[in-house]
N, C-alpha and C. Protein backbone atom coordinates (compact mmCIF):
# COMPACT_ATOMS: atom_id res chain seq x y z
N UNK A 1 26.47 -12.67 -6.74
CA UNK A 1 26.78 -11.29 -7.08
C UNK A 1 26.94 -10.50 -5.78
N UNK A 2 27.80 -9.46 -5.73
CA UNK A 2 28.29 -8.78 -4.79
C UNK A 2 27.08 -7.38 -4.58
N UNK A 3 26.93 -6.60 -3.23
CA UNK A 3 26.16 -5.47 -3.40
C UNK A 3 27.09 -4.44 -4.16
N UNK A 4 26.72 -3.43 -4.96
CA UNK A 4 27.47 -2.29 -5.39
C UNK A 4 28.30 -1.88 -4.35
N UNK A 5 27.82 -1.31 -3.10
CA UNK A 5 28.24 -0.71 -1.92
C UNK A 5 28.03 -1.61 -0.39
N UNK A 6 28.83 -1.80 0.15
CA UNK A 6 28.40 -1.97 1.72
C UNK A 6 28.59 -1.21 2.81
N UNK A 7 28.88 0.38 2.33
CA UNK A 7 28.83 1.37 3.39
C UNK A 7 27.14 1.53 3.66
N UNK A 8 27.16 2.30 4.72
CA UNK A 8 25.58 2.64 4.99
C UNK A 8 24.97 3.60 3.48
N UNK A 9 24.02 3.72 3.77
CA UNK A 9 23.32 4.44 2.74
C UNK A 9 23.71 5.95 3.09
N UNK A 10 23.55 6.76 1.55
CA UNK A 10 24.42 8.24 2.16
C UNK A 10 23.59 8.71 3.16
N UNK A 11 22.03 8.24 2.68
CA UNK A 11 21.31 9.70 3.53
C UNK A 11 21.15 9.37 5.05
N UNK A 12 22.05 8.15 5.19
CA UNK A 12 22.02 7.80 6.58
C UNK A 12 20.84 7.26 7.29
N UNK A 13 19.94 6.79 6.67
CA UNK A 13 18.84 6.10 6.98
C UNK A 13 18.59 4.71 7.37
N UNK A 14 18.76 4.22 8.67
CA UNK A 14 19.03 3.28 8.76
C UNK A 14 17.89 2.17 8.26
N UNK A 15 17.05 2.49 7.95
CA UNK A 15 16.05 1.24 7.56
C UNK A 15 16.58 0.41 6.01
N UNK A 16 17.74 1.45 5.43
CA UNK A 16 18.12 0.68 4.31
C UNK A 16 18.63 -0.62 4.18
N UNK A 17 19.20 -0.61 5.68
CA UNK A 17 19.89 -1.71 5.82
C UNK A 17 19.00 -3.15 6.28
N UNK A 18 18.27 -3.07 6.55
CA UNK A 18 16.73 -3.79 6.22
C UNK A 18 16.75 -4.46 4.92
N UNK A 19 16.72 -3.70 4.12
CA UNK A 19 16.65 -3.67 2.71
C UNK A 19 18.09 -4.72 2.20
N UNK A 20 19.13 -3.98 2.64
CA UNK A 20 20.18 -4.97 2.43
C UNK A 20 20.16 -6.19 2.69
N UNK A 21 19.93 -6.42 4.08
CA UNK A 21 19.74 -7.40 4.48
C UNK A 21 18.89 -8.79 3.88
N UNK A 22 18.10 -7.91 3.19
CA UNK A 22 17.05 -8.98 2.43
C UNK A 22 17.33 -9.38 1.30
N UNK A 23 18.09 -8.24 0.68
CA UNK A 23 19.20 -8.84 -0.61
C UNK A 23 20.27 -9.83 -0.56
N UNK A 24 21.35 -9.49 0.94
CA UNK A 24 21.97 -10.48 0.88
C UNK A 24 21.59 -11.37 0.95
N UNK A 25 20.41 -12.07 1.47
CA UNK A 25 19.73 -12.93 2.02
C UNK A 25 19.56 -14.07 0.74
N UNK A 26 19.31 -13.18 -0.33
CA UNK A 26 19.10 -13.66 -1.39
C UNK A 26 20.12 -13.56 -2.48
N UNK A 27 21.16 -13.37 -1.88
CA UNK A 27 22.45 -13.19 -2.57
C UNK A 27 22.53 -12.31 -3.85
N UNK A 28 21.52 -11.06 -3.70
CA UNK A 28 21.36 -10.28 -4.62
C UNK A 28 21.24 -10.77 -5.59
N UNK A 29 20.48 -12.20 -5.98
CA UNK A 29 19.88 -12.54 -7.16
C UNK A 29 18.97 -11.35 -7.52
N UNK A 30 18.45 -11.34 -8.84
CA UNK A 30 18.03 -10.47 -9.83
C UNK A 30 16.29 -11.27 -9.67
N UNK A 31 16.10 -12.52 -8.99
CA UNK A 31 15.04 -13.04 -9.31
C UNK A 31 14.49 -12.36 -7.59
N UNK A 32 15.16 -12.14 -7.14
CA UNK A 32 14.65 -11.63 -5.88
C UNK A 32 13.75 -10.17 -5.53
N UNK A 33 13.47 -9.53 -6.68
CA UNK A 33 13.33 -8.74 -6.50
C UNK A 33 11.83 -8.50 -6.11
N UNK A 34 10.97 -9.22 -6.25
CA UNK A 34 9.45 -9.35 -5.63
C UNK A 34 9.64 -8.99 -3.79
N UNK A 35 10.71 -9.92 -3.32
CA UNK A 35 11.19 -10.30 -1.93
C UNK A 35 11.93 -8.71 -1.53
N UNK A 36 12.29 -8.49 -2.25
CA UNK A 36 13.41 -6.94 -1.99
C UNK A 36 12.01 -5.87 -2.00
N UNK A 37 11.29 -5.55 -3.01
CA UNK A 37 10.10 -4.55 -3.04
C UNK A 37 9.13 -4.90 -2.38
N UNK A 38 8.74 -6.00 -1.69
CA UNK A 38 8.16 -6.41 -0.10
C UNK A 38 8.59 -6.07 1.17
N UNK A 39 9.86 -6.21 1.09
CA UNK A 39 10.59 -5.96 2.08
C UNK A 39 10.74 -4.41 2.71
N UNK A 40 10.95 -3.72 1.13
CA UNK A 40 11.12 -2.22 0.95
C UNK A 40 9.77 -1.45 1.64
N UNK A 41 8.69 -2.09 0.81
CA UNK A 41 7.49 -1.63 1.36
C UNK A 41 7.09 -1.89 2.81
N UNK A 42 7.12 -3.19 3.66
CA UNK A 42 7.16 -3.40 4.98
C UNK A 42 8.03 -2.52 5.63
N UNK A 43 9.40 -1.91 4.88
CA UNK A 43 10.11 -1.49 5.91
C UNK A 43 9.76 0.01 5.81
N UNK A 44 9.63 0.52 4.80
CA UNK A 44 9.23 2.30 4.61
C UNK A 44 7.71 2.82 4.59
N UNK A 45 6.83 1.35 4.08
CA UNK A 45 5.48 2.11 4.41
C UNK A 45 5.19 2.38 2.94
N UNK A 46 6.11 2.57 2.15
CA UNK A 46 5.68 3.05 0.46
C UNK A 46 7.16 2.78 -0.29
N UNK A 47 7.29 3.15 -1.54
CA UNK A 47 8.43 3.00 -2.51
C UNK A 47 8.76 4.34 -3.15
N UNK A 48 9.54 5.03 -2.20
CA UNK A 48 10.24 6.16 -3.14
C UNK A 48 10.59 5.97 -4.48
N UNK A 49 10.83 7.07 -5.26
CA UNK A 49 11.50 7.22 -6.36
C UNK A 49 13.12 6.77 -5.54
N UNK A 50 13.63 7.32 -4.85
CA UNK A 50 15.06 6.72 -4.22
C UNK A 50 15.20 5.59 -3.63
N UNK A 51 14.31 4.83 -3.39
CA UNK A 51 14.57 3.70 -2.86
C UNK A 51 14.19 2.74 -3.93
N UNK A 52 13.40 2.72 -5.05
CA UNK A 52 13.55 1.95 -6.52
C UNK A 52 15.05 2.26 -6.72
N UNK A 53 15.50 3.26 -6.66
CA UNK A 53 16.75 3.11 -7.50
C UNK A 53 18.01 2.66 -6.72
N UNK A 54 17.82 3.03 -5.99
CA UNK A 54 18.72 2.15 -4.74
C UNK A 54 18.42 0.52 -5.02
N UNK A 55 17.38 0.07 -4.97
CA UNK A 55 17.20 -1.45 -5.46
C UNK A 55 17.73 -2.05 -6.53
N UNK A 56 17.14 -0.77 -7.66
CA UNK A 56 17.36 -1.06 -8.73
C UNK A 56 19.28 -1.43 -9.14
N UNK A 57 20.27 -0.38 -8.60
CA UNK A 57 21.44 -0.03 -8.58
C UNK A 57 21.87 -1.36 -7.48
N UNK A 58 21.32 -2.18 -6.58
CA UNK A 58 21.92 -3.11 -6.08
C UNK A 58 21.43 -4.30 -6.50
N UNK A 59 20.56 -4.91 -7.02
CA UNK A 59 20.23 -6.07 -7.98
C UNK A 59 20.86 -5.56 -9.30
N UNK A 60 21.28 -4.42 -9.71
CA UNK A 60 22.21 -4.71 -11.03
C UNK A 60 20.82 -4.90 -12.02
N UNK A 61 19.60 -4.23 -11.94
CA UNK A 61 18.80 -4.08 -12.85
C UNK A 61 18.08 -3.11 -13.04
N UNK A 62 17.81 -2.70 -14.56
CA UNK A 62 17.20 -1.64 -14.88
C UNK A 62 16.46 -0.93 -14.23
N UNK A 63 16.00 0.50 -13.86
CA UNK A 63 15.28 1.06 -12.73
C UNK A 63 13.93 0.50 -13.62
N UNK A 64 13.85 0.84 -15.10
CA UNK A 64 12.55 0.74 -15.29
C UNK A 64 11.64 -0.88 -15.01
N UNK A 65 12.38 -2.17 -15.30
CA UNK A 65 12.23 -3.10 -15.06
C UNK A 65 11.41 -3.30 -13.34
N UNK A 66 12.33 -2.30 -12.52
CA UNK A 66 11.53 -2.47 -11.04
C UNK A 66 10.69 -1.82 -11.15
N UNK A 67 10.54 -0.39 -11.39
CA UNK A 67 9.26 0.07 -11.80
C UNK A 67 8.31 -0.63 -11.90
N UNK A 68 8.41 -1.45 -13.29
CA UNK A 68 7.26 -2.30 -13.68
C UNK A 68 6.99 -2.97 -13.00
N UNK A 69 7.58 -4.06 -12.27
CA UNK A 69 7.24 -5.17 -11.15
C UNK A 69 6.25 -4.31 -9.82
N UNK A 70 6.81 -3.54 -9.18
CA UNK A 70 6.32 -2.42 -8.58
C UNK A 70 4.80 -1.50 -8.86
N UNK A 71 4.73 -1.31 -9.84
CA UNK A 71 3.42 -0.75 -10.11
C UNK A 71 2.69 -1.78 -11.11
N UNK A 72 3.27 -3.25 -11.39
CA UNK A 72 1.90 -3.90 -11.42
C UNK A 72 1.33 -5.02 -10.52
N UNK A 73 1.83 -5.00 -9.51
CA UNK A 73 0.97 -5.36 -8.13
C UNK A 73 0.57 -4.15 -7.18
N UNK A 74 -0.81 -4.28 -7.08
CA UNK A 74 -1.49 -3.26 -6.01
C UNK A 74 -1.25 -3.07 -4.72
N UNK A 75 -0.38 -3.84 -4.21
CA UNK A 75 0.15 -3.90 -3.21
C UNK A 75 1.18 -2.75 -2.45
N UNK A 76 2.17 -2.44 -3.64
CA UNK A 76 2.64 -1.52 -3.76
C UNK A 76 2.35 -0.02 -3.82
N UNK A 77 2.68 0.77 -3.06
CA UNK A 77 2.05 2.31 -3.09
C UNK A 77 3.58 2.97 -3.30
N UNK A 78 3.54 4.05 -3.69
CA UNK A 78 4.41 4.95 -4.54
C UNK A 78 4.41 6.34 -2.68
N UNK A 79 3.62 6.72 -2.50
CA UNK A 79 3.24 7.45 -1.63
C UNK A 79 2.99 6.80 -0.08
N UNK A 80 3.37 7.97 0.96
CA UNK A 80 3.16 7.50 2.10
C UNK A 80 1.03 7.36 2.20
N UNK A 81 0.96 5.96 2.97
CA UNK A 81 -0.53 6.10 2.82
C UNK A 81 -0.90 6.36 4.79
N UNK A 82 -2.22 6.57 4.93
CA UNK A 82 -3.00 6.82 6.09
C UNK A 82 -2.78 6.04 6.76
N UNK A 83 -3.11 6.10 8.38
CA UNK A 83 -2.92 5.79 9.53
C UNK A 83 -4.08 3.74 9.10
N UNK A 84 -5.18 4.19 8.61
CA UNK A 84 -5.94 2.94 7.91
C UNK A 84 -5.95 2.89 6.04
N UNK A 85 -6.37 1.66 5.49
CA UNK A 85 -6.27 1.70 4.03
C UNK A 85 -7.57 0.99 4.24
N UNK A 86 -8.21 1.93 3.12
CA UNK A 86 -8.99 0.75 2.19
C UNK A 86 -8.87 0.88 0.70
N UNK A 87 -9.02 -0.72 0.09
CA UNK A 87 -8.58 -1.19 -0.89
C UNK A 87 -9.85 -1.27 -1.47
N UNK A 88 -10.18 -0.73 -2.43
CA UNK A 88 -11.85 -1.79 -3.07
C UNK A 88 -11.31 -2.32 -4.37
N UNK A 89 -11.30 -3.53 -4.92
CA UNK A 89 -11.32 -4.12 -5.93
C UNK A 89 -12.60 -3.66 -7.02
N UNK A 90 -11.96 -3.35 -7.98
CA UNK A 90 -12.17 -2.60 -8.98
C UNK A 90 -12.72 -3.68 -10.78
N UNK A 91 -11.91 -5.07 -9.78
CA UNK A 91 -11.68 -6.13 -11.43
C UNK A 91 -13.23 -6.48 -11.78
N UNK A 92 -13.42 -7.22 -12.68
CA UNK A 92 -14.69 -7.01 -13.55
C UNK A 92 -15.92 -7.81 -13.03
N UNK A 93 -15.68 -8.75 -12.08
CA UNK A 93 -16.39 -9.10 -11.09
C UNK A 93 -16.93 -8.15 -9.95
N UNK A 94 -16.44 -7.64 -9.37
CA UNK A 94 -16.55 -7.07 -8.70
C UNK A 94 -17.26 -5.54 -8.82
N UNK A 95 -16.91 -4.81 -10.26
CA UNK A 95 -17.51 -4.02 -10.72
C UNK A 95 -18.94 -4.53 -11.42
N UNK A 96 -18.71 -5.47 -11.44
CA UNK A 96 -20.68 -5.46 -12.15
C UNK A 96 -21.08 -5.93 -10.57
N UNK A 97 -21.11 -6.16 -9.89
CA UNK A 97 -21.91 -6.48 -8.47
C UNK A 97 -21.64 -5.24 -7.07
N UNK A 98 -20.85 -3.93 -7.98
CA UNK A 98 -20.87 -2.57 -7.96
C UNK A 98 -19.73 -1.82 -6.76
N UNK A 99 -18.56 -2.21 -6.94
CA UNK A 99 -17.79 -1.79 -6.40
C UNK A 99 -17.13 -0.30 -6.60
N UNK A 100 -17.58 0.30 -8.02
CA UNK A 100 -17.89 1.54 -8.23
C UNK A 100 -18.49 2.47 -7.34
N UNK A 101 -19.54 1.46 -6.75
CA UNK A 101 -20.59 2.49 -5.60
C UNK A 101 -19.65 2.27 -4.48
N UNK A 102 -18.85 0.91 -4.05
CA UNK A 102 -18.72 1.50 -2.79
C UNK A 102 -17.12 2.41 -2.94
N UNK A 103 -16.32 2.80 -3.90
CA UNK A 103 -15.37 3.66 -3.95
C UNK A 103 -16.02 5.22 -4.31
N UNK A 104 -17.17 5.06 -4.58
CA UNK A 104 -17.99 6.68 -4.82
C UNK A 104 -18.34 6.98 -3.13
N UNK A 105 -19.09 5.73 -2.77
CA UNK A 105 -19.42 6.17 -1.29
C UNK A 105 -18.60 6.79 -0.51
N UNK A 106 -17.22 5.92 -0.23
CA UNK A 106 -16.20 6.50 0.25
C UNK A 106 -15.73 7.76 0.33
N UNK A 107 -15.44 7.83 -0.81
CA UNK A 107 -14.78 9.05 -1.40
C UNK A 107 -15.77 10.19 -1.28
N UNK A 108 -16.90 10.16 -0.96
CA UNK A 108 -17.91 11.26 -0.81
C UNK A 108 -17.91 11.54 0.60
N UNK A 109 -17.80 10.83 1.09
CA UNK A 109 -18.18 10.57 2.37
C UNK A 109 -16.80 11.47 3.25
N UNK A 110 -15.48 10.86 2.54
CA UNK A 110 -14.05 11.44 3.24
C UNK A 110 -13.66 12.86 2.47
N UNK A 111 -14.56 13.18 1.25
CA UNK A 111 -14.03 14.30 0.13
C UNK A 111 -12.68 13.88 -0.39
N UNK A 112 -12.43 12.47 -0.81
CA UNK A 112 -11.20 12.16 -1.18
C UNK A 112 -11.64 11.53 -2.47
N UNK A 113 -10.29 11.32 -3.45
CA UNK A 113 -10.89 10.72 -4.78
C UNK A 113 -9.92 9.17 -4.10
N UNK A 114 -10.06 8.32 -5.04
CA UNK A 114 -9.10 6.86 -4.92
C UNK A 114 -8.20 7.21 -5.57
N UNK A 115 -7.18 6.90 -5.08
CA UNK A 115 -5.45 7.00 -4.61
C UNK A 115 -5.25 8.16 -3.53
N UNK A 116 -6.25 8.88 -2.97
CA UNK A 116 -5.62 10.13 -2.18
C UNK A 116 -6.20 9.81 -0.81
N UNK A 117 -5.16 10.25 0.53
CA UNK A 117 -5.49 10.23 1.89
C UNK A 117 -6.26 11.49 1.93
N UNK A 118 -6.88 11.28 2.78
CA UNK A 118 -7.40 12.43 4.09
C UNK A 118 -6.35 13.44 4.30
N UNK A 119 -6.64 14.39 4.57
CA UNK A 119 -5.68 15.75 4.93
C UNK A 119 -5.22 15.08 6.22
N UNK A 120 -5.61 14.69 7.40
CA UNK A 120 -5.11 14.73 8.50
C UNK A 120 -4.76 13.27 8.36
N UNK A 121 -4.43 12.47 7.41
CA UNK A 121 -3.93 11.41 6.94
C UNK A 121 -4.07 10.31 7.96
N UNK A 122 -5.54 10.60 8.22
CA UNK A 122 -6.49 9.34 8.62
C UNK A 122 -6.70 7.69 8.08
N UNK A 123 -7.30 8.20 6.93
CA UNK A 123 -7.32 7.34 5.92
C UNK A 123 -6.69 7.07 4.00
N UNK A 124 -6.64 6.36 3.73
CA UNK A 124 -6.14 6.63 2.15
C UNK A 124 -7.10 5.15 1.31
N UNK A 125 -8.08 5.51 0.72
CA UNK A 125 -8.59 4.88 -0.24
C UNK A 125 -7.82 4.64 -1.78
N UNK A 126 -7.97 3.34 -1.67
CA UNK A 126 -7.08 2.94 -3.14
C UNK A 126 -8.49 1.75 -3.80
N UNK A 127 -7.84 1.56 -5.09
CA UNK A 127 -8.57 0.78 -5.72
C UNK A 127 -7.42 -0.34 -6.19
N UNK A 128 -7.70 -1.45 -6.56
CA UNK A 128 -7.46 -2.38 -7.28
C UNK A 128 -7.76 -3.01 -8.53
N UNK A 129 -6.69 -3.05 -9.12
CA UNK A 129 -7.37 -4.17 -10.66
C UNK A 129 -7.98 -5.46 -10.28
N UNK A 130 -7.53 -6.21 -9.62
CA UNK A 130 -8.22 -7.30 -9.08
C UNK A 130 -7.63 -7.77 -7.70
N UNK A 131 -7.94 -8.28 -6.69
CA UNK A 131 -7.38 -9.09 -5.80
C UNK A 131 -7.43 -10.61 -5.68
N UNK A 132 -7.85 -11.09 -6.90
CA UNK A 132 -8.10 -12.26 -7.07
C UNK A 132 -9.14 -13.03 -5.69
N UNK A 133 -10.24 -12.85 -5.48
CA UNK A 133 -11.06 -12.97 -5.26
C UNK A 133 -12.63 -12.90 -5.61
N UNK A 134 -12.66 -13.02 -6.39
CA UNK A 134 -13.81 -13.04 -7.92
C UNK A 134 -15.13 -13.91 -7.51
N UNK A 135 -15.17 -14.73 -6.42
CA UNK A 135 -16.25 -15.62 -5.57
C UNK A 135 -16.74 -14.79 -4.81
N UNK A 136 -15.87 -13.82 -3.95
CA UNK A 136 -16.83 -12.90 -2.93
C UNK A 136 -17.11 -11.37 -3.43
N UNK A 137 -16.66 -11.98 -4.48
CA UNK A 137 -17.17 -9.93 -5.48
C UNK A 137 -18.86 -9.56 -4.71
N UNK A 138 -18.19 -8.03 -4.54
CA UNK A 138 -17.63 -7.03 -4.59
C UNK A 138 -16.33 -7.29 -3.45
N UNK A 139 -14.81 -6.80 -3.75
CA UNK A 139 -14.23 -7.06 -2.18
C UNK A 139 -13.56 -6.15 -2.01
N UNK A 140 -13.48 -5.71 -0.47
CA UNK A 140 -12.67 -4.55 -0.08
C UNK A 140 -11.36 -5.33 1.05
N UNK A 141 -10.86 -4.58 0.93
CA UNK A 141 -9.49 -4.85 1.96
C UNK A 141 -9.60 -3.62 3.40
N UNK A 142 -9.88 -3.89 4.49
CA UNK A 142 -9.80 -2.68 5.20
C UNK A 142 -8.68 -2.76 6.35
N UNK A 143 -7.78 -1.99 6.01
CA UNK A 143 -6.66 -2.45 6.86
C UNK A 143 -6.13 -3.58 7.13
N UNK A 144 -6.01 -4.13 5.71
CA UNK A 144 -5.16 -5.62 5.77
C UNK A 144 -6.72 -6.83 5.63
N UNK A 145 -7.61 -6.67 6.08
CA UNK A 145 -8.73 -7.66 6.53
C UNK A 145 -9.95 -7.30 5.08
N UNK A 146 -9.67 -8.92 4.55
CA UNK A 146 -10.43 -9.20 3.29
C UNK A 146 -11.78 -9.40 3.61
N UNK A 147 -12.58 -8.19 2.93
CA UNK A 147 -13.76 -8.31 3.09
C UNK A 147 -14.97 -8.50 2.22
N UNK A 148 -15.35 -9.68 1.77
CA UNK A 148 -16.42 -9.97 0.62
C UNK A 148 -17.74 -9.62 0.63
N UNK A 149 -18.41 -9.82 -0.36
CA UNK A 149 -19.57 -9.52 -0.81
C UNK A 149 -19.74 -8.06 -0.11
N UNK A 150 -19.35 -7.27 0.25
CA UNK A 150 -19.23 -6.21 0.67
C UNK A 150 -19.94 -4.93 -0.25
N UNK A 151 -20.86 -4.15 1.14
CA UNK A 151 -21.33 -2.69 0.14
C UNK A 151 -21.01 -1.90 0.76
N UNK A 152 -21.62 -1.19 -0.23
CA UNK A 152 -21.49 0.48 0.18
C UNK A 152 -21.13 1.07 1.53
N UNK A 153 -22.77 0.87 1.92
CA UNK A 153 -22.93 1.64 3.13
C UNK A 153 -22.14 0.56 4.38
N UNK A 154 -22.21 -0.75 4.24
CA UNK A 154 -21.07 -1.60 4.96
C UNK A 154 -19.93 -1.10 5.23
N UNK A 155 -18.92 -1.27 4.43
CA UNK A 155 -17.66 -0.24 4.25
C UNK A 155 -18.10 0.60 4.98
N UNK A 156 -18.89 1.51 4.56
CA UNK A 156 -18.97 3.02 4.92
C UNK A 156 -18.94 2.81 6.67
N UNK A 157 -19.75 1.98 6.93
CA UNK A 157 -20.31 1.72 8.73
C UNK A 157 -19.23 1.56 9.27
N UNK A 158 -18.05 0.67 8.66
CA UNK A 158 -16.90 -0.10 9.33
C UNK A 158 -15.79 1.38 9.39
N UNK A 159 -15.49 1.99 8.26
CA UNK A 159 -15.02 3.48 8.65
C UNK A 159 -15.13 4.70 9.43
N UNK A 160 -16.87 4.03 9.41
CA UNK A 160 -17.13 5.14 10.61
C UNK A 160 -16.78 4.98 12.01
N UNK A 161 -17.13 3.79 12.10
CA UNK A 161 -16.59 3.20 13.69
C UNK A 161 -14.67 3.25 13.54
N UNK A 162 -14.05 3.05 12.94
CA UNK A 162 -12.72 3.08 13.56
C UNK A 162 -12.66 4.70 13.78
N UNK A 163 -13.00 5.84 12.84
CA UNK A 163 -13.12 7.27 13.38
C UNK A 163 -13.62 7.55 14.44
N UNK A 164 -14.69 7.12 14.80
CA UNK A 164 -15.43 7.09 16.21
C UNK A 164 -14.28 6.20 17.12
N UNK A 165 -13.72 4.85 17.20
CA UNK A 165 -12.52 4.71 18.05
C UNK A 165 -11.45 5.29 18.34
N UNK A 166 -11.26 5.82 17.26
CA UNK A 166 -9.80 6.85 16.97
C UNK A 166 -9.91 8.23 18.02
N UNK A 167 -11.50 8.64 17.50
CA UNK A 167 -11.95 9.96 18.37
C UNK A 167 -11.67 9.93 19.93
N UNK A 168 -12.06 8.38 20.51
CA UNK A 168 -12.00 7.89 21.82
C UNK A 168 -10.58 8.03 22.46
N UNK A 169 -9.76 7.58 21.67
CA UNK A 169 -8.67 7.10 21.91
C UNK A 169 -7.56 8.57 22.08
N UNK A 170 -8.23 9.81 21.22
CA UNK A 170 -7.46 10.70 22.28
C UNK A 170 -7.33 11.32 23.17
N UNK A 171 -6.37 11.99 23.61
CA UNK A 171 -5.84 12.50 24.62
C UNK A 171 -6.94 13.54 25.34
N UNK A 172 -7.10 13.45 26.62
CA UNK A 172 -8.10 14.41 26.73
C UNK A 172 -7.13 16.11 26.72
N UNK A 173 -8.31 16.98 25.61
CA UNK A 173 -7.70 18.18 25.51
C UNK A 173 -7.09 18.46 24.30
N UNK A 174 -6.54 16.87 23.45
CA UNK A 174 -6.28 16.95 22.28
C UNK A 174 -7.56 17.65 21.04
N UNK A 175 -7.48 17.88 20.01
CA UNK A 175 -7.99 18.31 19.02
C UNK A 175 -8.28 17.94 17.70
N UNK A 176 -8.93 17.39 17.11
CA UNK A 176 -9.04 16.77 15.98
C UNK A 176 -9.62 17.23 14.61
């Protein structure tokens, strides 16, 4: 199958072509689209409403169909997220050995609820249905790095120190 278009994208953004690239790659098969909304997300950081449909309009499939693929892996964020992520798994393992507490901790701790960054978009706490890791329940993800049997105040320690690095790391004179 052919792309709809092979001019640049209107809004002139060149990272679309990223995106293309990964379609042709896959000859804009329709089964590709896990590989295309990976790609999308590595290349933008999140999944616009315009860039689903841009996908959607060049695999030649329903917007709602990507949608769905899209918001049922956690992987995927809809919104630009924070400079760090944490992920806490939420699935039913993990909630009886109390992963509830450590997304309350968090979130008390930053005044953020799960799905929302920090104002100065430090951090962005998310939750998960599961990460399929159900042996090291409770588990958090902190910036990419899977972390088991994990609590509360753990998490909490490991956040505090990258803020405390972050603090280091600026500019003298800067402001935070």
């Amino acid at each position: 199958m052919t792309p709809v278009s092979t001019t640049p994208h209107p809004s002139g953004d060149e990272r679309y072509a990223a995106i293309d690239l990964t379609m042709k790659r896959f000859k804009y098969e329709k089964d590709a689209l896990l590989e295309v909304l990976n790609a999308a997300q590595e290349t933008f950081g999140y999944l616009s409403e315009d860039l689903l449909i841009y996908i959607s309009q060049q695999l030649h499939l329903p917007l709602i169909r990507v949608y769905g693929v899209a918001t049922f892996y956690h992987m995927f964020t809809f919104e630009p997220l924070g400079e760090h992520n944490a992920i806490v798994c939420t699935g039913t393992a993990c909630h009886v050995k109390g992963s509830d507490q450590i997304v309350k901790t968090i979130a008390e701790a930053f005044e953020i609820e799960s799905g929302e960054t920090t104002p100065d978009g430090f951090l962005s706490l998310t939750s998960a249905r599961c990460i399929g890791s159900c042996g090291l329940a409770p588990v958090a993800v902190l910036d990419g790095k899977v972390m088991g049997k994990e609590t509360a105040q753990g998490m909490l320690r490991r956040i505090e120190e990258m803020v405390a690095m972050s603090k280091r790391k600026q500019p003298v004179g800067s402001q935070s």
